[in-house]
C-alpha atoms as a PDB file:
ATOM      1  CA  UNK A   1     189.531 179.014 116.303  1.00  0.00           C
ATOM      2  CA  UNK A   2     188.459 176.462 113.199  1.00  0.00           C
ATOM      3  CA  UNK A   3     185.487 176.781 114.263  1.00  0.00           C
ATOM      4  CA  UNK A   4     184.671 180.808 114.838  1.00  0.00           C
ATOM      5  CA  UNK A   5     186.454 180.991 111.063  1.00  0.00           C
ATOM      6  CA  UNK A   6     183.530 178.208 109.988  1.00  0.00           C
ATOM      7  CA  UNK A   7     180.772 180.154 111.423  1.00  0.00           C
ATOM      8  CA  UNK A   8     182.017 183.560 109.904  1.00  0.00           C
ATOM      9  CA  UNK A   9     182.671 182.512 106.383  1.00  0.00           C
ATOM     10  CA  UNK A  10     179.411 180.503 106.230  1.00  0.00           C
ATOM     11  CA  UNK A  11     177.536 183.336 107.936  1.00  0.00           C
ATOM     12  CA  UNK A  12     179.451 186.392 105.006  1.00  0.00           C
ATOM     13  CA  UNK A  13     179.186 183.352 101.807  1.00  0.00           C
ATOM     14  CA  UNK A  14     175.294 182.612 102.622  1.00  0.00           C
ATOM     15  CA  UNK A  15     174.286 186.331 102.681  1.00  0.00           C
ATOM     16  CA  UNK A  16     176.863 187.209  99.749  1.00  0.00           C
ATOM     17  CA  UNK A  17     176.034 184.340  97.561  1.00  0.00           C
ATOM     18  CA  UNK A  18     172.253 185.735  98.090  1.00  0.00           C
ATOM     19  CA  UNK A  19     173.168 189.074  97.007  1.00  0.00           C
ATOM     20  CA  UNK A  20     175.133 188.296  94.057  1.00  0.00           C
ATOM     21  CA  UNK A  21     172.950 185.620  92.660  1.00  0.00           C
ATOM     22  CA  UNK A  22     169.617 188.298  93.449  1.00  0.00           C
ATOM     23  CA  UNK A  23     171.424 190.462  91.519  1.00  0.00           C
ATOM     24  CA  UNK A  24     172.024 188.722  88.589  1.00  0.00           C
ATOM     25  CA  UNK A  25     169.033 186.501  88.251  1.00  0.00           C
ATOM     26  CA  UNK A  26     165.344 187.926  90.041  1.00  0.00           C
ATOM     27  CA  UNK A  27     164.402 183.941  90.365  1.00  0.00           C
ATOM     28  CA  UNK A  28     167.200 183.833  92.685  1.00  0.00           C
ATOM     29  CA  UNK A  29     165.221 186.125  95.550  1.00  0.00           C
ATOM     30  CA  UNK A  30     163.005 183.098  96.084  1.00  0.00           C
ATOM     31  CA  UNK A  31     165.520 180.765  97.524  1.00  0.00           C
ATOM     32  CA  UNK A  32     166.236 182.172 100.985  1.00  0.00           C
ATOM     33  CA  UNK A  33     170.387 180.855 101.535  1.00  0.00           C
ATOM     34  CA  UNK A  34     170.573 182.331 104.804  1.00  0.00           C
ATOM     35  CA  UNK A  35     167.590 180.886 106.303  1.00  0.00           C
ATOM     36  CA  UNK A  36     169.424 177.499 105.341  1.00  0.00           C
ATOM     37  CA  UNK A  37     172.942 178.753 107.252  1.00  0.00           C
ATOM     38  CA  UNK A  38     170.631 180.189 110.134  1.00  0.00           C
ATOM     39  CA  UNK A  39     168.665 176.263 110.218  1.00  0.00           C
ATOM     40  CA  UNK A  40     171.915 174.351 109.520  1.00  0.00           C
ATOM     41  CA  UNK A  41     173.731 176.100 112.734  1.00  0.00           C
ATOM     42  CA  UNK A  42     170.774 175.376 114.652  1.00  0.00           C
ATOM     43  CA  UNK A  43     171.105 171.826 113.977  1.00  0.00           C
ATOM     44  CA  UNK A  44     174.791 171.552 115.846  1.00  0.00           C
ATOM     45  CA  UNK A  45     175.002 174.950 118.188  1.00  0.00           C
ATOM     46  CA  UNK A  46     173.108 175.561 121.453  1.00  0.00           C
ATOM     47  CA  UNK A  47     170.117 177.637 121.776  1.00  0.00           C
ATOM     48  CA  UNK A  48     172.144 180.800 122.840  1.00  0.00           C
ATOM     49  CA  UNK A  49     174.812 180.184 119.552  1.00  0.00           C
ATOM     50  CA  UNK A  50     172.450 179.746 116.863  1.00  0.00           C
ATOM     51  CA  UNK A  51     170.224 182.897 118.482  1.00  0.00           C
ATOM     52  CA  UNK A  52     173.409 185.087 118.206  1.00  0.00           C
ATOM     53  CA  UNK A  53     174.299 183.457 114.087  1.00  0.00           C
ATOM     54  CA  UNK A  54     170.656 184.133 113.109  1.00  0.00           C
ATOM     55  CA  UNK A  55     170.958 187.741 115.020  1.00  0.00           C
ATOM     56  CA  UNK A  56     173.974 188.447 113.203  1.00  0.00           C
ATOM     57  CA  UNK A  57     173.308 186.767 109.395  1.00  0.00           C
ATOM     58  CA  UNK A  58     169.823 188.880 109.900  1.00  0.00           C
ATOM     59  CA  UNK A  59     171.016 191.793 110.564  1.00  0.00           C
ATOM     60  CA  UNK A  60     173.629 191.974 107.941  1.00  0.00           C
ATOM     61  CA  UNK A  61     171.342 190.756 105.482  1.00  0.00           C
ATOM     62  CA  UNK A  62     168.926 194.082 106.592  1.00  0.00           C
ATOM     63  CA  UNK A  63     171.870 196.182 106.437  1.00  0.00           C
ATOM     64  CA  UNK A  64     172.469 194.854 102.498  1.00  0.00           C
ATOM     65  CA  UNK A  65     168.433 194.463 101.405  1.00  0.00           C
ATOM     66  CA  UNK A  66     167.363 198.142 102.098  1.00  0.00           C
ATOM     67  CA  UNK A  67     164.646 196.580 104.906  1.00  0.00           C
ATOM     68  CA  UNK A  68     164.155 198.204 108.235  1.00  0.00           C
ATOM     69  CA  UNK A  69     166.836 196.904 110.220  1.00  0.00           C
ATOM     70  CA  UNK A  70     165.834 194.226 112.966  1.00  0.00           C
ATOM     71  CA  UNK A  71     162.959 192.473 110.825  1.00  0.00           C
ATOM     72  CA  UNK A  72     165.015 189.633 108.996  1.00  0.00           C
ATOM     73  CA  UNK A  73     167.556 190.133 112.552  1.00  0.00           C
ATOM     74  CA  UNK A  74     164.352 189.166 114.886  1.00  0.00           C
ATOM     75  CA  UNK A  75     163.192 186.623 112.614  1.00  0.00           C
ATOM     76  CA  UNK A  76     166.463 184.869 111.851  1.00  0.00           C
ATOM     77  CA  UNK A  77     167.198 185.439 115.571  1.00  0.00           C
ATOM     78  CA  UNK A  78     163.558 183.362 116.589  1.00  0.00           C
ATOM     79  CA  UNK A  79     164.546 180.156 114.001  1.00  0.00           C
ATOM     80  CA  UNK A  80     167.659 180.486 115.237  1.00  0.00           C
ATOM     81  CA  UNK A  81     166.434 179.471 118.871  1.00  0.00           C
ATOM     82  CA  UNK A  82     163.609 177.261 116.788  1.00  0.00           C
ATOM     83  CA  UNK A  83     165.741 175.147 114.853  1.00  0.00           C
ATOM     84  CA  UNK A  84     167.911 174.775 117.287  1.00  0.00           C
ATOM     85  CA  UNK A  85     165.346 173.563 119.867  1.00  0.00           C
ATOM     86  CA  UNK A  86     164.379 171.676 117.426  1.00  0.00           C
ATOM     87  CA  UNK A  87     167.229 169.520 116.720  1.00  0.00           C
ATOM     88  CA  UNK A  88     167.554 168.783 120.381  1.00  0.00           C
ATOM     89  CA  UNK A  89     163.831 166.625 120.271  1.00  0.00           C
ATOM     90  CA  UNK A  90     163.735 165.181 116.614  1.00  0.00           C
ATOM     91  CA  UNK A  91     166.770 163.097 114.871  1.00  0.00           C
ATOM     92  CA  UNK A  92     167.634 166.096 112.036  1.00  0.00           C
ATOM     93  CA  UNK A  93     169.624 163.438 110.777  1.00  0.00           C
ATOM     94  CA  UNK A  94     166.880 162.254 108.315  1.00  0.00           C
ATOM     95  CA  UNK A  95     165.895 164.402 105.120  1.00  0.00           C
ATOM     96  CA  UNK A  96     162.145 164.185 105.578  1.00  0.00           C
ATOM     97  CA  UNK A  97     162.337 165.436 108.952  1.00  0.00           C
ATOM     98  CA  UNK A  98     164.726 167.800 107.787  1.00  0.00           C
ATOM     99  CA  UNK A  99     162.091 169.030 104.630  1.00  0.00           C
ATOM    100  CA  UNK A 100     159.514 169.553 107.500  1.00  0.00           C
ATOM    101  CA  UNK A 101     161.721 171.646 109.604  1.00  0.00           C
ATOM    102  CA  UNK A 102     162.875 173.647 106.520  1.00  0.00           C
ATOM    103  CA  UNK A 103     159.378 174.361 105.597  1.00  0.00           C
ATOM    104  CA  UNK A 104     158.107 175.404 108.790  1.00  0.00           C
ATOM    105  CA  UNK A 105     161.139 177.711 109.383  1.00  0.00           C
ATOM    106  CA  UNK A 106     160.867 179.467 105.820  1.00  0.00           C
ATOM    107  CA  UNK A 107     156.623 179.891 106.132  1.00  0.00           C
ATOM    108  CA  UNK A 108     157.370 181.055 109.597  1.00  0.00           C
ATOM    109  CA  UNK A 109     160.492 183.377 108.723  1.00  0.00           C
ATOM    110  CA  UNK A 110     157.960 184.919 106.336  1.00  0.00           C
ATOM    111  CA  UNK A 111     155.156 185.185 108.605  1.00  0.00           C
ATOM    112  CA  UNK A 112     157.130 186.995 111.168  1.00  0.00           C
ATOM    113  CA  UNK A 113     158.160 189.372 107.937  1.00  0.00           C
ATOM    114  CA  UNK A 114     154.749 190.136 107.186  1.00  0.00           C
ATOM    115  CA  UNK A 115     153.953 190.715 110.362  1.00  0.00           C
ATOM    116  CA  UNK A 116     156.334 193.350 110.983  1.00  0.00           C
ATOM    117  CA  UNK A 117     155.521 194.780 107.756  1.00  0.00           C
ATOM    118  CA  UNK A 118     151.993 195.330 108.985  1.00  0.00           C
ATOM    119  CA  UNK A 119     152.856 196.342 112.544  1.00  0.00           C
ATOM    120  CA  UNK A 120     154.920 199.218 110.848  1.00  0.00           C
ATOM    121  CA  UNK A 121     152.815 200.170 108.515  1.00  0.00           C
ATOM    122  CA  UNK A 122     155.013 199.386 105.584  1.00  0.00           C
ATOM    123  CA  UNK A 123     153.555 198.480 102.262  1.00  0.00           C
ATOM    124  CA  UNK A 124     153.110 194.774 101.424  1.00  0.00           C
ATOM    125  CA  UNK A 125     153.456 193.857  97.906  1.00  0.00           C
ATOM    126  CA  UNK A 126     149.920 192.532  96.260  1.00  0.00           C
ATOM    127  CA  UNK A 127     150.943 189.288  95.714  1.00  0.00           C
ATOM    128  CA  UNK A 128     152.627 187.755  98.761  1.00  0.00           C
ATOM    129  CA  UNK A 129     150.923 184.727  99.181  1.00  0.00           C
ATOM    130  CA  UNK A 130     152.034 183.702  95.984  1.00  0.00           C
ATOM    131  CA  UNK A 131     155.670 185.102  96.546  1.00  0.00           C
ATOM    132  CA  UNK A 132     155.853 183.229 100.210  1.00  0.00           C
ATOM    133  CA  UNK A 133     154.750 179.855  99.063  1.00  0.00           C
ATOM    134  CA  UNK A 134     156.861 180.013  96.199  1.00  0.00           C
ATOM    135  CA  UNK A 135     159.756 180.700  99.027  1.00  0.00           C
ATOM    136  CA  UNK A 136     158.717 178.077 100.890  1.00  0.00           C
ATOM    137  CA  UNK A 137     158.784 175.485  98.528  1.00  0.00           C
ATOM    138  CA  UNK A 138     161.868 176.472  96.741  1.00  0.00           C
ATOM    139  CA  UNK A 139     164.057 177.017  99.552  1.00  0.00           C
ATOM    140  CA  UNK A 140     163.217 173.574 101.434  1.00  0.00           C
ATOM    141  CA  UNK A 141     164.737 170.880  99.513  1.00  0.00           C
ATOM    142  CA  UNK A 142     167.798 172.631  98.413  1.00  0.00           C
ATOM    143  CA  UNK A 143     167.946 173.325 102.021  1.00  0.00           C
ATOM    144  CA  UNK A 144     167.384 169.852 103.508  1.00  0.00           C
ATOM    145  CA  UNK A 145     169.864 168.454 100.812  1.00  0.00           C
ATOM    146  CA  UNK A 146     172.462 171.092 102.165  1.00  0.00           C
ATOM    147  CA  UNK A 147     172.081 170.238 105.691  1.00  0.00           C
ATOM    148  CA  UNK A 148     172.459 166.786 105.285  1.00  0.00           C
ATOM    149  CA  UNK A 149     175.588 167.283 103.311  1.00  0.00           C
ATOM    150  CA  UNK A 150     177.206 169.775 105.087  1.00  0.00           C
ATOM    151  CA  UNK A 151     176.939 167.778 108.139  1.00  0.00           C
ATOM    152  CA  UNK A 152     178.011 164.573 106.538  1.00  0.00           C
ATOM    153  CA  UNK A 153     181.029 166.732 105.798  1.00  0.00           C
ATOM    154  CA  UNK A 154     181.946 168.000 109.086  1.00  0.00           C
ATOM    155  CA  UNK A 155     181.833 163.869 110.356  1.00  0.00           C
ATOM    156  CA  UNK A 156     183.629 162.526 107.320  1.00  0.00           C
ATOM    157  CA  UNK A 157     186.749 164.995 108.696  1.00  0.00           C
END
């Protein structure tokens, strides 16, 4: 019961706390929060678990951002079932292992974007590649340092 409450507020505060800080400050839509939630419950939850989080915080964040719904569902739903294979081959105990994992799951959640973007036909903004690096690298420490923390958390209790 602790636990389904854990995954549901951290699932509605990561995509909320992206909204609301979006909102208010543009530099904000660079740092991808629930990309960190989808990573972090792939870290501790079984492939099938972190597939259905990533499903869900993807789809709700479509439902919120205006996107077609099902492109940040599929991709949070494929690092969901990344990360969480992941963690069950490399110690993601360890915060440079943790930066590399981070990295690779925010250049591949935006890969996976762009590539549904094209596949529908949708209009890519001129100056992605900028836009997706800049993602990349500001979402991955902040990320890493968050993992590590919140899981130092959950063993302190």
């Amino acid at each position: 019961m602790i636990e389904a409450f854990k995954v549901i507020s951290i699932t509605l505060v990561s995509v909320f706390l992206q909204l609301l800080l979006t909102k208010h400050l543009e530099f904000f839509y660079l740092l991808d929060i629930p990309l960190i939630a989808v990573v972090y419950f792939g870290t501790y939850k079984s492939r099938v678990e972190s597939c259905l989080i990533g499903g869900v915080i993807g789809l709700i964040q479509d439902s919120i951002s205006g996107l077609p719904l099902g492109m940040n569902g599929f991709s949070k739903t494929f690092l969901g079932y990344l990360s969480a294979s992941a963690s069950k081959r490399l110690v993601m105990e360890q915060f440079g292992i943790l930066l590399c994992v981070m990295l690779i799951a925010s250049l591949l959640d935006s890969c996976i974007k762009l590539t549904l973007f094209f596949a529908t036909g949708l209009v890519i903004p001129s100056r992605i590649l900028v836009a997706v690096l800049m993602q990349a690298v500001l979402t991955t420490p902040p990320g890493a340092g968050a993992i590590i923390g919140m899981t130092k958390l959950d063993r302190w209790r």
